[in-house]
C-alpha atoms as a PDB file:
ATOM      1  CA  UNK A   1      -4.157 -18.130  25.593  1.00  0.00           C
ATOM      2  CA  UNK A   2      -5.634 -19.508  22.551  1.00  0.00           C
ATOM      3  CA  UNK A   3      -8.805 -18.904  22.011  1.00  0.00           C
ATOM      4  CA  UNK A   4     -11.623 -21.054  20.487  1.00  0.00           C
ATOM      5  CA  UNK A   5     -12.273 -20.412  17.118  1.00  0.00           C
ATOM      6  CA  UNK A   6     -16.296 -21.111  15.994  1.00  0.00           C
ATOM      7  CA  UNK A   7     -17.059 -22.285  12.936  1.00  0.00           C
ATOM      8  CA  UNK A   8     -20.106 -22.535  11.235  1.00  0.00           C
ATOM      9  CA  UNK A   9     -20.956 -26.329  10.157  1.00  0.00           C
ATOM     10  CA  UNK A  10     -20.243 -27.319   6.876  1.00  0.00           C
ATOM     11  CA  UNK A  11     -23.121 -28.528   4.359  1.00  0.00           C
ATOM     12  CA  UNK A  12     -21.774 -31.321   2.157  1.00  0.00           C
ATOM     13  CA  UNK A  13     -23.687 -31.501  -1.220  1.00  0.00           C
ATOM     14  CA  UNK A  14     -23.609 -33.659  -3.868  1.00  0.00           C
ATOM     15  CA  UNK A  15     -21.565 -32.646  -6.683  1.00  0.00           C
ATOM     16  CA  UNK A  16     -23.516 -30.959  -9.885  1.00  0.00           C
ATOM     17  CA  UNK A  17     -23.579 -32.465 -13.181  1.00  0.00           C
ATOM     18  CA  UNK A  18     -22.958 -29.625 -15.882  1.00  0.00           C
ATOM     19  CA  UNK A  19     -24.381 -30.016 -19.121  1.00  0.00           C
ATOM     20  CA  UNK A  20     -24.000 -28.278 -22.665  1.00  0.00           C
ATOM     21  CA  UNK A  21     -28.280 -27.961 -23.015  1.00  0.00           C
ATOM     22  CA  UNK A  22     -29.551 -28.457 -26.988  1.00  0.00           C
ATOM     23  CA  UNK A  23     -31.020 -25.178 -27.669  1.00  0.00           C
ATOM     24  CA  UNK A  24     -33.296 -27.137 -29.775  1.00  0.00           C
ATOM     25  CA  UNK A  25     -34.428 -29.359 -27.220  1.00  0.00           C
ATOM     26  CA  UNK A  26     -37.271 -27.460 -25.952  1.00  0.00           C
ATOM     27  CA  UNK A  27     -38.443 -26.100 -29.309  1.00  0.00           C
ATOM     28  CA  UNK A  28     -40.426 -27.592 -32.179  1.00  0.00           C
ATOM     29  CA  UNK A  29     -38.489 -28.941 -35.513  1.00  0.00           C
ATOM     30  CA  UNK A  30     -40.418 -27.968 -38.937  1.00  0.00           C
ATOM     31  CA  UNK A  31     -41.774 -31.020 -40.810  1.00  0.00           C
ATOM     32  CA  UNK A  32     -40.105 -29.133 -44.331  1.00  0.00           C
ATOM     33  CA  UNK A  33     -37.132 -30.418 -45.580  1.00  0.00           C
ATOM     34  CA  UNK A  34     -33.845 -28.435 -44.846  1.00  0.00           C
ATOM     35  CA  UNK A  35     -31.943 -29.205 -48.399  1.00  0.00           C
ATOM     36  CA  UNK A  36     -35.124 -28.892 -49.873  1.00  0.00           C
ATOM     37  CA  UNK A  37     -35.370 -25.146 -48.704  1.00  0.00           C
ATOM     38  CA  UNK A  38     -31.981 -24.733 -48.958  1.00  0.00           C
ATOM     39  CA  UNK A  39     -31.807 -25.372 -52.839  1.00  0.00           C
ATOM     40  CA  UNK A  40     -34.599 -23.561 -53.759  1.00  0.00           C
ATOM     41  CA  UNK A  41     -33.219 -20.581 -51.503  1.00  0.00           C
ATOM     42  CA  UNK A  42     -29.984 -21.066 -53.380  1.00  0.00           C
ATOM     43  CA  UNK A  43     -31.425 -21.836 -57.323  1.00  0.00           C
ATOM     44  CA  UNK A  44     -34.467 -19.684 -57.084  1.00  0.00           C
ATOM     45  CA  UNK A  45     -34.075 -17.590 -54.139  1.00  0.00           C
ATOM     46  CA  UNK A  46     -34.711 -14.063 -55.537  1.00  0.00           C
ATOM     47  CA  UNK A  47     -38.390 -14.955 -56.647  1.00  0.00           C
ATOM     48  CA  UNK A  48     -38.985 -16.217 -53.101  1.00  0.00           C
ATOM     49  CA  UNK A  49     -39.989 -19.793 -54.074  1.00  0.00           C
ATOM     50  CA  UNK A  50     -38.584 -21.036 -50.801  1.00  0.00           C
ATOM     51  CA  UNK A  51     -40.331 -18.765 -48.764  1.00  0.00           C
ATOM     52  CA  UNK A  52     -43.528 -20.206 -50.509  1.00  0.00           C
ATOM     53  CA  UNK A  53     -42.185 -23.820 -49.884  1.00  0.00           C
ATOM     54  CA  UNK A  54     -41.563 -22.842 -45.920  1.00  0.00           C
ATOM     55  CA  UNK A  55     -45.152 -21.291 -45.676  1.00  0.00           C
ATOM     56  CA  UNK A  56     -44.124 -17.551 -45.277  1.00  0.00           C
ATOM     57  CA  UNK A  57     -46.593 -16.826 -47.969  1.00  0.00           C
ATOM     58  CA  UNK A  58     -46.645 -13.169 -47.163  1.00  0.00           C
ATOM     59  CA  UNK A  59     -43.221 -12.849 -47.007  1.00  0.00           C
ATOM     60  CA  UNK A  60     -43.076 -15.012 -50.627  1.00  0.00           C
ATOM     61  CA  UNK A  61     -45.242 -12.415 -52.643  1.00  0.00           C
ATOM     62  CA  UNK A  62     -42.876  -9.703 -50.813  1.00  0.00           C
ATOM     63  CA  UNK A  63     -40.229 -10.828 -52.736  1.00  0.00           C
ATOM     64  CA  UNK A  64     -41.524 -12.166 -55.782  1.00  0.00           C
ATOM     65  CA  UNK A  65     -43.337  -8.755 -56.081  1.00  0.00           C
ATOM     66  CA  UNK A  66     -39.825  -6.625 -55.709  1.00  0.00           C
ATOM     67  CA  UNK A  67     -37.955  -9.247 -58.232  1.00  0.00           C
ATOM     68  CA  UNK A  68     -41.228  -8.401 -60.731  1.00  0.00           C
ATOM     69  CA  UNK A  69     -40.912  -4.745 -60.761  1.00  0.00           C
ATOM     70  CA  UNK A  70     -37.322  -5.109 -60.477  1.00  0.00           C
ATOM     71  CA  UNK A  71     -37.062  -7.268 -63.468  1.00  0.00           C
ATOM     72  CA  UNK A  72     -39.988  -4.865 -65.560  1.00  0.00           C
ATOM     73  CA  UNK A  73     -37.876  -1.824 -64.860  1.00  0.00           C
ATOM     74  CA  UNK A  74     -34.568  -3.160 -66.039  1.00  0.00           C
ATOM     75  CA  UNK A  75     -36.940  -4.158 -69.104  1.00  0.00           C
ATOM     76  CA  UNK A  76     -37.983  -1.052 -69.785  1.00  0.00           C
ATOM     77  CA  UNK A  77     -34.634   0.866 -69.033  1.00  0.00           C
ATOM     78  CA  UNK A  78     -34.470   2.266 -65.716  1.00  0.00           C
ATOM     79  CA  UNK A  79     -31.737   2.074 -63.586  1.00  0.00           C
ATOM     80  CA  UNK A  80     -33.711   2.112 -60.283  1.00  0.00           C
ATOM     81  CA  UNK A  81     -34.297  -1.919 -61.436  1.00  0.00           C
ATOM     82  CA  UNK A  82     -30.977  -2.298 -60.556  1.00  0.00           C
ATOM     83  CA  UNK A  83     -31.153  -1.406 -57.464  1.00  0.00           C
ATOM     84  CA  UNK A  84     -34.235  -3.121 -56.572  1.00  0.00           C
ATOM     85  CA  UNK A  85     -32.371  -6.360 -58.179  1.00  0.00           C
ATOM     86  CA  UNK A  86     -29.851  -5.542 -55.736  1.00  0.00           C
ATOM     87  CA  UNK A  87     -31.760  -5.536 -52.554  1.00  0.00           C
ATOM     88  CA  UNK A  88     -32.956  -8.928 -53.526  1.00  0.00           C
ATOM     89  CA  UNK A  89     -30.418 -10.374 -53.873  1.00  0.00           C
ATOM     90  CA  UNK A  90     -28.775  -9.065 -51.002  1.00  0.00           C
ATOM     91  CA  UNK A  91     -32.020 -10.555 -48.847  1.00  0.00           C
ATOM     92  CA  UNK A  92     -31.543 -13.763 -50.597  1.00  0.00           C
ATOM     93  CA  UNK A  93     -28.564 -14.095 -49.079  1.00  0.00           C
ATOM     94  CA  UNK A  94     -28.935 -13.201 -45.682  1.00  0.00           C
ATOM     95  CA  UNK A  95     -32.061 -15.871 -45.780  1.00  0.00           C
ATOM     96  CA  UNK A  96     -29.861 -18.355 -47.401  1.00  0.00           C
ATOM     97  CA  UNK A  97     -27.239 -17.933 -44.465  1.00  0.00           C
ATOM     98  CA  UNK A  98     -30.234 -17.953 -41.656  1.00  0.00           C
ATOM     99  CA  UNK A  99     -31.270 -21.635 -43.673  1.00  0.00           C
ATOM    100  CA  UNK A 100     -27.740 -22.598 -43.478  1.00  0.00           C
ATOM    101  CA  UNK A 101     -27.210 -21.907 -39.916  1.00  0.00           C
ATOM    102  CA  UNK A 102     -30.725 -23.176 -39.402  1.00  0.00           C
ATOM    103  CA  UNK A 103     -31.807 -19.874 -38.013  1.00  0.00           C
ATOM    104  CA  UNK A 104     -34.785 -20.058 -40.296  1.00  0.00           C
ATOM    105  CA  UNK A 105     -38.360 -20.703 -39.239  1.00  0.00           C
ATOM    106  CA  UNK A 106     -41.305 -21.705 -41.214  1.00  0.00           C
ATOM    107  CA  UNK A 107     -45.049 -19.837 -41.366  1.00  0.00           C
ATOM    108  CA  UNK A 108     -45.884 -21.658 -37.998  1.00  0.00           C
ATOM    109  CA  UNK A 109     -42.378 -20.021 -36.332  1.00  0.00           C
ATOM    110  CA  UNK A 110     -40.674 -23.803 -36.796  1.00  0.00           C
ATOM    111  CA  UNK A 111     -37.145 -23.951 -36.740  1.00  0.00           C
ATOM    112  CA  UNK A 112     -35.669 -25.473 -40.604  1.00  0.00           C
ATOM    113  CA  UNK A 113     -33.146 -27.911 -39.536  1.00  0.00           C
ATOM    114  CA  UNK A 114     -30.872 -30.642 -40.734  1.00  0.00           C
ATOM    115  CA  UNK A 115     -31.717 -32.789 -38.757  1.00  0.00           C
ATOM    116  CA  UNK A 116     -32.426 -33.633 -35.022  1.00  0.00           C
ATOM    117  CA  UNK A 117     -29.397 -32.525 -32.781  1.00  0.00           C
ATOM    118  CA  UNK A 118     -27.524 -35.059 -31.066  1.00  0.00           C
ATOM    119  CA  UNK A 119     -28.312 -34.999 -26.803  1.00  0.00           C
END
């Protein structure tokens, strides 16, 4: 009447450790100091001066170039200054938040952090 059921064998496996993995653990820290580029980001951050400090020299003159002309063309009356002004400052920001949430890299593609993350 009853008939035999077949099962396969069971494997027994040793149970798996889950961990949260540091998502800066395999990547290199930059040697340059994060309040350092932080403050000049936030004091001086529409000349670029912390872009010079993090070694994005390109990306330094960039912006120290558009706060020049922005700067010479409010001088001399144009309203398209204003609007270059504007777009600085609205970069500075959004570079200032990436330095906050240490999103930031330096010239060698380093992350800027605080400091080293806890394991």
């Amino acid at each position: 009447m009853a008939e035999a059921v077949r099962r396969a064998p069971v494997e027994i496996r040793a149970p798996v450790e889950i961990t949260k993995a540091d998502p800066m653990s395999s990547e290199e820290r930059s040697p340059k100091s994060y309040g350092t580029a932080v403050s000049l980001c936030g004091v001086f951050g529409i000349f670029g001066v912390h872009h010079f400090y993090l070694g994005n020299y390109l990306h330094g003159l960039v912006d120290l170039a558009l706060s020049i002309v922005s700067l010479v063309l409010l001088w001399n009356g144009n309203d398209v200054g204003l609007l270059f002004l504007l777009a600085d400052a609205l970069h500075t920001v959004f570079v200032f938040y990436q330095l906050i949430v240490e999103k930031a890299r330096d010239g060698q593609g380093r992350r800027v952090c605080l400091a080293p993350h806890a394991a």
